[in-house]
PDB file of N, CA and C in Angstrom:
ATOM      1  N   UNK A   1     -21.701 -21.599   8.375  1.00  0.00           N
ATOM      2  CA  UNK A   1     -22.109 -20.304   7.860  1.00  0.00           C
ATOM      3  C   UNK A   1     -23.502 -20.428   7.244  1.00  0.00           C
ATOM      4  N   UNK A   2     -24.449 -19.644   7.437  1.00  0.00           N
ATOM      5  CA  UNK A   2     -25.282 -19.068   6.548  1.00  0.00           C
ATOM      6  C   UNK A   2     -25.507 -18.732   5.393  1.00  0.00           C
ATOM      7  N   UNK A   3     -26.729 -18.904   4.639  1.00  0.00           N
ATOM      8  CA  UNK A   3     -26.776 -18.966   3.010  1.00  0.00           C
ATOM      9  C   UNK A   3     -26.346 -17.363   2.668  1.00  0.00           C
ATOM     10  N   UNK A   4     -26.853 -16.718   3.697  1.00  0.00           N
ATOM     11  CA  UNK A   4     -26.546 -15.011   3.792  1.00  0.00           C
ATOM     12  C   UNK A   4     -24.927 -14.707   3.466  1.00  0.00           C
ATOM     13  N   UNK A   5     -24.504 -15.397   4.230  1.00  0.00           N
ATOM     14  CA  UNK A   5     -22.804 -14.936   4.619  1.00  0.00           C
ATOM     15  C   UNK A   5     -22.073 -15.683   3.365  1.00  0.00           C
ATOM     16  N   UNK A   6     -22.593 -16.618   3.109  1.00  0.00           N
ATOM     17  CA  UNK A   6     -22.021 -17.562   1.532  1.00  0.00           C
ATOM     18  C   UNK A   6     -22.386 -16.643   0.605  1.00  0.00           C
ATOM     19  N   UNK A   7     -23.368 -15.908   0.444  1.00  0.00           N
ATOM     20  CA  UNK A   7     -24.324 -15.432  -0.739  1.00  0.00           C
ATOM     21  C   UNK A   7     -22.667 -14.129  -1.116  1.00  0.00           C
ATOM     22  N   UNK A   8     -22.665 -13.412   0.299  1.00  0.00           N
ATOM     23  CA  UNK A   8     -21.835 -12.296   0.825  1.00  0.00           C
ATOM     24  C   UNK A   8     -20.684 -12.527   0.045  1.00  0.00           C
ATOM     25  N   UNK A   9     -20.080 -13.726   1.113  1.00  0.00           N
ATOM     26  CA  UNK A   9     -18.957 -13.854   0.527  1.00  0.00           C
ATOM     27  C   UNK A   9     -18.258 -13.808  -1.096  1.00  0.00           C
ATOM     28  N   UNK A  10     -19.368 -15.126  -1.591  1.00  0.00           N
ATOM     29  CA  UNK A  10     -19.106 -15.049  -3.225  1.00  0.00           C
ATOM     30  C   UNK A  10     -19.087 -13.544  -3.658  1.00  0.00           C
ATOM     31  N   UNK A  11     -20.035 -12.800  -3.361  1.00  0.00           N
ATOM     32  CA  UNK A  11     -20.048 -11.426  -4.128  1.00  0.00           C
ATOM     33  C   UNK A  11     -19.364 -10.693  -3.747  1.00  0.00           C
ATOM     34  N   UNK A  12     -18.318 -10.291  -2.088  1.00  0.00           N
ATOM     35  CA  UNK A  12     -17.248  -9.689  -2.085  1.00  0.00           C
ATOM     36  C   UNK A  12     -16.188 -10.500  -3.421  1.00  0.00           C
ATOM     37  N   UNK A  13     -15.898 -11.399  -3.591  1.00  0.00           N
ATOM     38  CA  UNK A  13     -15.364 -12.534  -4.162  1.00  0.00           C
ATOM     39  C   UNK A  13     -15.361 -11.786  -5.843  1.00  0.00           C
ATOM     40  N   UNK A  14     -16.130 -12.188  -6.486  1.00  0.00           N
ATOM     41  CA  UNK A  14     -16.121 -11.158  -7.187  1.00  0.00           C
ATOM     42  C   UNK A  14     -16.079  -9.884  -7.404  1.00  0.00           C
ATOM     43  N   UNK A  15     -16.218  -9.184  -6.813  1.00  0.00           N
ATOM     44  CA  UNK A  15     -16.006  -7.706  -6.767  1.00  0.00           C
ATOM     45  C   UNK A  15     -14.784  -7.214  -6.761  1.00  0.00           C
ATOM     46  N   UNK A  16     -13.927  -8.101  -6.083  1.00  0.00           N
ATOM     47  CA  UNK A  16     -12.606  -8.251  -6.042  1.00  0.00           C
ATOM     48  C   UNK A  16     -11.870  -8.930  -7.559  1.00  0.00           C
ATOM     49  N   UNK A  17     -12.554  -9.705  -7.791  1.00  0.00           N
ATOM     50  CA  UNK A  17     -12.026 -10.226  -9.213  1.00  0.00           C
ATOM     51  C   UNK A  17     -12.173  -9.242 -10.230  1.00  0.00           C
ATOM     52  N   UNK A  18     -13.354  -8.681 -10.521  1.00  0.00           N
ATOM     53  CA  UNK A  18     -13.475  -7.296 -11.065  1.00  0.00           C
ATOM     54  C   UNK A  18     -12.360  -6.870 -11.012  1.00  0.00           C
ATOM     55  N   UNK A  19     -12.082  -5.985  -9.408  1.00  0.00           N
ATOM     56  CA  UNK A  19     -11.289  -5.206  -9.660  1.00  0.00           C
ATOM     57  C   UNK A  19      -9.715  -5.186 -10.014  1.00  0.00           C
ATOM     58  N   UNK A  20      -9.319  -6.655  -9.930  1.00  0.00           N
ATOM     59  CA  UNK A  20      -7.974  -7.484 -10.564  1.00  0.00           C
ATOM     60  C   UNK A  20      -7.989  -7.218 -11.594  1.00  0.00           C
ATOM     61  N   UNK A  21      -9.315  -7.728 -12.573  1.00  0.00           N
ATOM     62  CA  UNK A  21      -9.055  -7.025 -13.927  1.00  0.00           C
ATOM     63  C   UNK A  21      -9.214  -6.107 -14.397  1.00  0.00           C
ATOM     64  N   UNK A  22      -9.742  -4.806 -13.955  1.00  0.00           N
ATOM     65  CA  UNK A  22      -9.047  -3.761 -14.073  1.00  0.00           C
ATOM     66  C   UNK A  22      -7.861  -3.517 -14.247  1.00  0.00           C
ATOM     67  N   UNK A  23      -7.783  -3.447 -13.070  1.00  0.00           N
ATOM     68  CA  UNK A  23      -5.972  -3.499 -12.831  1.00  0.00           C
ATOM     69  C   UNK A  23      -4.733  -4.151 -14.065  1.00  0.00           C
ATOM     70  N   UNK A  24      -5.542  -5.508 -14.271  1.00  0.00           N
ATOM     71  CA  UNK A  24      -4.769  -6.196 -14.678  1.00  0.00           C
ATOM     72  C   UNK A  24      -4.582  -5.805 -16.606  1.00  0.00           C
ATOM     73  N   UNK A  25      -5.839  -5.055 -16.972  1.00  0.00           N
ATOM     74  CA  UNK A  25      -6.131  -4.098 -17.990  1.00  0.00           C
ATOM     75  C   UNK A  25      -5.619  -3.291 -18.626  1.00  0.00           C
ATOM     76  N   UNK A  26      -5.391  -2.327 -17.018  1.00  0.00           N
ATOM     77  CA  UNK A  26      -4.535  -1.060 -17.272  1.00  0.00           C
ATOM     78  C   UNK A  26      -3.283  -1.016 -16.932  1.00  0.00           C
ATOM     79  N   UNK A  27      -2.709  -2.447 -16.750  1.00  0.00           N
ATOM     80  CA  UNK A  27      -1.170  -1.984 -16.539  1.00  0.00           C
ATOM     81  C   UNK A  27      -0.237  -2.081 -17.390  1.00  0.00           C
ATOM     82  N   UNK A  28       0.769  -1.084 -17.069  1.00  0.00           N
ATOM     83  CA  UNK A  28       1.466  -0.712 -15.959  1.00  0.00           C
ATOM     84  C   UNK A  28       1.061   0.734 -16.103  1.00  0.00           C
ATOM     85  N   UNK A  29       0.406   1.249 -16.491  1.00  0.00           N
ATOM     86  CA  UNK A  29       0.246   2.797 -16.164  1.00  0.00           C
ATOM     87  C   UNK A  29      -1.385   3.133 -15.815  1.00  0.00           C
ATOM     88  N   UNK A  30      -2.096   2.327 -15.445  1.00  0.00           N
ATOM     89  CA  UNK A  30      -2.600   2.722 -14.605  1.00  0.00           C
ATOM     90  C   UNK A  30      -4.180   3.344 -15.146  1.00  0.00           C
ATOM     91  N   UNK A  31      -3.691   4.147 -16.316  1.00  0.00           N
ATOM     92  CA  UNK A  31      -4.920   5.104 -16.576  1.00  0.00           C
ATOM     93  C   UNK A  31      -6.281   4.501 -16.673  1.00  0.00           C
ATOM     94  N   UNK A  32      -6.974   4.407 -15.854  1.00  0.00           N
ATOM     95  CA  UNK A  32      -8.701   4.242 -16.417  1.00  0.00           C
ATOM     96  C   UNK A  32      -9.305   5.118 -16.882  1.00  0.00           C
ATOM     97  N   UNK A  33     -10.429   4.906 -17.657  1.00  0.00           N
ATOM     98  CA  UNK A  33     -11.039   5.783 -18.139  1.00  0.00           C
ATOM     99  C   UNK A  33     -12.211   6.355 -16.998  1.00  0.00           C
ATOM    100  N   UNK A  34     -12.892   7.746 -17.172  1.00  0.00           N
ATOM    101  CA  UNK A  34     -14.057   7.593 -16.365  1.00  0.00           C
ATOM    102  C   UNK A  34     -14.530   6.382 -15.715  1.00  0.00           C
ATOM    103  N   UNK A  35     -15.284   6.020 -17.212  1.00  0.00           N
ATOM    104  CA  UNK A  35     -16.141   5.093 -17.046  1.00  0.00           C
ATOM    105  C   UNK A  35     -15.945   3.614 -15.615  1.00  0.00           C
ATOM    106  N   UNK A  36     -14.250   3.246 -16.417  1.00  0.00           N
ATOM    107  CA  UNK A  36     -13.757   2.382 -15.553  1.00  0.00           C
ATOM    108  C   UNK A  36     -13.602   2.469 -14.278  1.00  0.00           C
ATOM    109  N   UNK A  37     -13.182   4.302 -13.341  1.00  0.00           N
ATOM    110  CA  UNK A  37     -13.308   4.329 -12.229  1.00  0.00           C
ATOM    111  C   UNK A  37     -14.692   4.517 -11.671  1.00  0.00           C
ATOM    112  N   UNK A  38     -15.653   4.682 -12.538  1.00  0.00           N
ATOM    113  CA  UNK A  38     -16.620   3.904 -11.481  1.00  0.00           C
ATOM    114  C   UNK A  38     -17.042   2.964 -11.436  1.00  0.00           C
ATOM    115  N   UNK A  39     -16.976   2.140 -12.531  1.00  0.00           N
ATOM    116  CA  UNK A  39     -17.307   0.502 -11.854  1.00  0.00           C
ATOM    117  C   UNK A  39     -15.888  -0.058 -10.950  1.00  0.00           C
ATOM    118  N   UNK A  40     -14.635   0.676 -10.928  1.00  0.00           N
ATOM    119  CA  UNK A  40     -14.107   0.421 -10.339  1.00  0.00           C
ATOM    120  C   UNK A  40     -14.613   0.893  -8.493  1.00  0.00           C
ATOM    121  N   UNK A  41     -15.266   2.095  -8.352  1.00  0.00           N
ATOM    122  CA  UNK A  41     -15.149   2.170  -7.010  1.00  0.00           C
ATOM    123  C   UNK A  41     -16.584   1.826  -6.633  1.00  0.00           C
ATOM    124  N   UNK A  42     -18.117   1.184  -7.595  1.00  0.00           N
ATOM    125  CA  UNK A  42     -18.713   0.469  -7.480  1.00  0.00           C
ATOM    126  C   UNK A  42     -18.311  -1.174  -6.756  1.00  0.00           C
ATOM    127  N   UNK A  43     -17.501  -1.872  -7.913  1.00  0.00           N
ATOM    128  CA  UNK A  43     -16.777  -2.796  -7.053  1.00  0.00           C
ATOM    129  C   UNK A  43     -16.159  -2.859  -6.030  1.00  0.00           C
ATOM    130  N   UNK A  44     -15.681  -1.803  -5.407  1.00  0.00           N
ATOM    131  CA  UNK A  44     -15.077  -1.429  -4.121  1.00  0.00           C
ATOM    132  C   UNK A  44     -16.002  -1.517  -2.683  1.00  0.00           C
ATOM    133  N   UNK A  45     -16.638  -0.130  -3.240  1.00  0.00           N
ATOM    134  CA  UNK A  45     -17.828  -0.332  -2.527  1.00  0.00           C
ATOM    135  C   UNK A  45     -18.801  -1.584  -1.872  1.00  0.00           C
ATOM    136  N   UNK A  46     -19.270  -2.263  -3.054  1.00  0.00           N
ATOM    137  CA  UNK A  46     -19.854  -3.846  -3.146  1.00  0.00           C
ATOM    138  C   UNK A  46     -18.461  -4.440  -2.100  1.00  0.00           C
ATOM    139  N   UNK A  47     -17.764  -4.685  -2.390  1.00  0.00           N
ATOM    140  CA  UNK A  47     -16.726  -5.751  -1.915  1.00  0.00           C
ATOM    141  C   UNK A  47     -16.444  -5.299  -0.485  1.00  0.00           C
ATOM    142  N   UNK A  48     -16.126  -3.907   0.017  1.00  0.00           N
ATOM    143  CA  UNK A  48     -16.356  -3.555   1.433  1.00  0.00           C
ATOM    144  C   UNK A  48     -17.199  -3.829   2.417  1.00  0.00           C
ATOM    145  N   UNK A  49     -18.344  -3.477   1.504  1.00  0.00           N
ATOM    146  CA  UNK A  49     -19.939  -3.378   2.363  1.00  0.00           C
ATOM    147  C   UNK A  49     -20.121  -5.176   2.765  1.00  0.00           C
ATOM    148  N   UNK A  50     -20.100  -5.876   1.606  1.00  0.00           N
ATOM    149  CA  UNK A  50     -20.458  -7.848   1.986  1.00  0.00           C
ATOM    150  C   UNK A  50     -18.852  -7.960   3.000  1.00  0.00           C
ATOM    151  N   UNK A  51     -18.004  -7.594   2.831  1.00  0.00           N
ATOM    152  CA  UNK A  51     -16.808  -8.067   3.708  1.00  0.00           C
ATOM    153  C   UNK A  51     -17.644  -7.622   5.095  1.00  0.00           C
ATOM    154  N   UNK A  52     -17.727  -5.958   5.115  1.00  0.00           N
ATOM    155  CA  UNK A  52     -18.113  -5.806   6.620  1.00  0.00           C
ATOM    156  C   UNK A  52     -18.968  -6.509   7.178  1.00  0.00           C
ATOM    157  N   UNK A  53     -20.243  -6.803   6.131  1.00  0.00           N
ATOM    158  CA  UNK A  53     -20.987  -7.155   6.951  1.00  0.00           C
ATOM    159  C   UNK A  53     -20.965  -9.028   7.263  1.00  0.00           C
ATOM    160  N   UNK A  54     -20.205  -9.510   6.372  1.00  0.00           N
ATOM    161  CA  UNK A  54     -19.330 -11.115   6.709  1.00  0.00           C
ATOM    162  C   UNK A  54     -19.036 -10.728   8.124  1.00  0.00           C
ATOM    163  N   UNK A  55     -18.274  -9.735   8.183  1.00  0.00           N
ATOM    164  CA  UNK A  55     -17.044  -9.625   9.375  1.00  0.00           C
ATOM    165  C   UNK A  55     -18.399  -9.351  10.750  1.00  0.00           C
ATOM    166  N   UNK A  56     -19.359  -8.596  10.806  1.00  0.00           N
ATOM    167  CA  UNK A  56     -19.953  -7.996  11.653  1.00  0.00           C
ATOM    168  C   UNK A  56     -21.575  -9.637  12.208  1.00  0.00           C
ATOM    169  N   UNK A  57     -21.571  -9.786  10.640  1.00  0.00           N
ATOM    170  CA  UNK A  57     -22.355 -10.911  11.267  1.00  0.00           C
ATOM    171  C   UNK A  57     -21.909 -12.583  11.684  1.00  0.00           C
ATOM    172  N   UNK A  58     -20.302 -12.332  11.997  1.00  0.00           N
ATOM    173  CA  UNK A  58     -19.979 -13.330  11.793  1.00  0.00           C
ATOM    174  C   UNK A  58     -19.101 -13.716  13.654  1.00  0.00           C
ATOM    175  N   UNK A  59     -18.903 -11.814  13.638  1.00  0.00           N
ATOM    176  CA  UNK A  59     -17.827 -11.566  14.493  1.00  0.00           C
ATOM    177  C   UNK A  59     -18.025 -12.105  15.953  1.00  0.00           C
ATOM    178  N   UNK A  60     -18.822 -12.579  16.312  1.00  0.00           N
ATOM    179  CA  UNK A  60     -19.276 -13.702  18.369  1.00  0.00           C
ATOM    180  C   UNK A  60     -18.382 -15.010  17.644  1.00  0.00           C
ATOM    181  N   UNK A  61     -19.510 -15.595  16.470  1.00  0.00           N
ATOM    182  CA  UNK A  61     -18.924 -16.774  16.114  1.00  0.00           C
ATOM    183  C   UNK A  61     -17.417 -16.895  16.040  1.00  0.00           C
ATOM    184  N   UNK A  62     -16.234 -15.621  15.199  1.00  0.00           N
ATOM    185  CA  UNK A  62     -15.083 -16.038  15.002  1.00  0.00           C
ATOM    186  C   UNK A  62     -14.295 -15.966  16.295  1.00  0.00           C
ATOM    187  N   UNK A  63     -14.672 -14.728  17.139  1.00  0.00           N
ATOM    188  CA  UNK A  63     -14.095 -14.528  18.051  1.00  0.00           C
ATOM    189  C   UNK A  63     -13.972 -16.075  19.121  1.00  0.00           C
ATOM    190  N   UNK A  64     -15.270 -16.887  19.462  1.00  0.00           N
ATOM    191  CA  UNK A  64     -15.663 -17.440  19.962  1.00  0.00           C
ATOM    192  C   UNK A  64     -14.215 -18.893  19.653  1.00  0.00           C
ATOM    193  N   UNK A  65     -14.547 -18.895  18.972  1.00  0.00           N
ATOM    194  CA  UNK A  65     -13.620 -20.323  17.812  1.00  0.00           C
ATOM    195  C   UNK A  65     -12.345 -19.828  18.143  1.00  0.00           C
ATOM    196  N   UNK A  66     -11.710 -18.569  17.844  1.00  0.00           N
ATOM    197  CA  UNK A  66     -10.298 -17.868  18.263  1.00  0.00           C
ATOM    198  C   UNK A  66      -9.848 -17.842  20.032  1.00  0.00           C
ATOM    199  N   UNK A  67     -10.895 -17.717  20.663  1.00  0.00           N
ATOM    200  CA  UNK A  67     -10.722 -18.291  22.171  1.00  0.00           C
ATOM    201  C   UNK A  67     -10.803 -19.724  22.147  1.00  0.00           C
ATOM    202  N   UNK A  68     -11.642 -20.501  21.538  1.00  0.00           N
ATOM    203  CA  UNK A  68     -11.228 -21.548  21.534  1.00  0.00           C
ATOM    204  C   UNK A  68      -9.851 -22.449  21.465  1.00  0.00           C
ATOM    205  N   UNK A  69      -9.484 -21.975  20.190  1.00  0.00           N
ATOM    206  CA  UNK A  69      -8.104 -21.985  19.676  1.00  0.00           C
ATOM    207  C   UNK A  69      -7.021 -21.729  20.787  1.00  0.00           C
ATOM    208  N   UNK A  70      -6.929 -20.998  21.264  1.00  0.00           N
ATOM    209  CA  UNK A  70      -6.229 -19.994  22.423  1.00  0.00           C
ATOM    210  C   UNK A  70      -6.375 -21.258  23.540  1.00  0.00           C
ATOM    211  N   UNK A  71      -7.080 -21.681  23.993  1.00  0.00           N
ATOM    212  CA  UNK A  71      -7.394 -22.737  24.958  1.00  0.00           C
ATOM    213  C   UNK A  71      -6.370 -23.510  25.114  1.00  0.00           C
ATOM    214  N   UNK A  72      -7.039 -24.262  23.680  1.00  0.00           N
ATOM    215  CA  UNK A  72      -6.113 -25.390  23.372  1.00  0.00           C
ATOM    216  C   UNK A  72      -4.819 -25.472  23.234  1.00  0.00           C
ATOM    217  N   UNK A  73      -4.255 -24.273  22.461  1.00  0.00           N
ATOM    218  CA  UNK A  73      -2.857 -24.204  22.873  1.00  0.00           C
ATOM    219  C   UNK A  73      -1.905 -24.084  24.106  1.00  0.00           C
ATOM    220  N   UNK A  74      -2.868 -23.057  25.045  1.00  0.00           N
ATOM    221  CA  UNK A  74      -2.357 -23.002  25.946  1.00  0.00           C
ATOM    222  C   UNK A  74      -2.478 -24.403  26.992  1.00  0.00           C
ATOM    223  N   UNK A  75      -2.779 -25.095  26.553  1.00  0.00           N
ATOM    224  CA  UNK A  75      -3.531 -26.526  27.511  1.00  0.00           C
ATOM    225  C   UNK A  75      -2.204 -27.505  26.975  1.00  0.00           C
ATOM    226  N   UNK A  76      -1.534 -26.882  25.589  1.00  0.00           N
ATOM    227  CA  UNK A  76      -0.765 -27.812  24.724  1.00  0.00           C
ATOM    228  C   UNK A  76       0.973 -27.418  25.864  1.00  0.00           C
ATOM    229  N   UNK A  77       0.897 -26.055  26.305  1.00  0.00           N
ATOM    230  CA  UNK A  77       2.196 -25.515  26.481  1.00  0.00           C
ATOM    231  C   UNK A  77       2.549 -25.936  28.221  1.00  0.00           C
ATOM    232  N   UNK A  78       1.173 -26.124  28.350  1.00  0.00           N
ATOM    233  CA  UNK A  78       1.281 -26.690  30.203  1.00  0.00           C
ATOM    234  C   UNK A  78       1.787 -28.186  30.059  1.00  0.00           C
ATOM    235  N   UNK A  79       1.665 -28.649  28.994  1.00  0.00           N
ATOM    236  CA  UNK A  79       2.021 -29.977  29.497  1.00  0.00           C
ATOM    237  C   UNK A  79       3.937 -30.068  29.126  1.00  0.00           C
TER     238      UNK A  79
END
């Protein structure tokens, strides 16, 4: 991977941790304040956008490795 897609990752990574503690804040009922739902759907946002674009600049390479994978097994079931 790329310093790009590492950089990505960590910060979906957090964004997600963020939004655990939220969560983990307001429970069991839930209520945030204003304030909290928008850094809550800030963090959302952030954490979507680096996932997609993990997923979009990543997606020849994984696919590629997942046919790979696929190969080999099937090379495993002929014998």
């Amino acid at each position: 991977m790329d310093e790009n897609t590492i950089n990505r990752t960590k910060a979906a990574i957090n964004a997600l941790i963020d939004v655990e503690q939220l969560w983990i804040e307001n429970t069991p009922n839930y209520n945030l304040s204003t304030q909290e739902l928008l850094v809550l759907k800030k963090r959302l946002e952030r954490a979507s956008e680096n996932v997609s674009r993990i997923y979009e600049d990543n997606k020849a390479r994984m696919q590629a490795a997942e046919d790979k994978i696929k190969k080999m097994h099937e090379g495993k079931k002929r014998k």
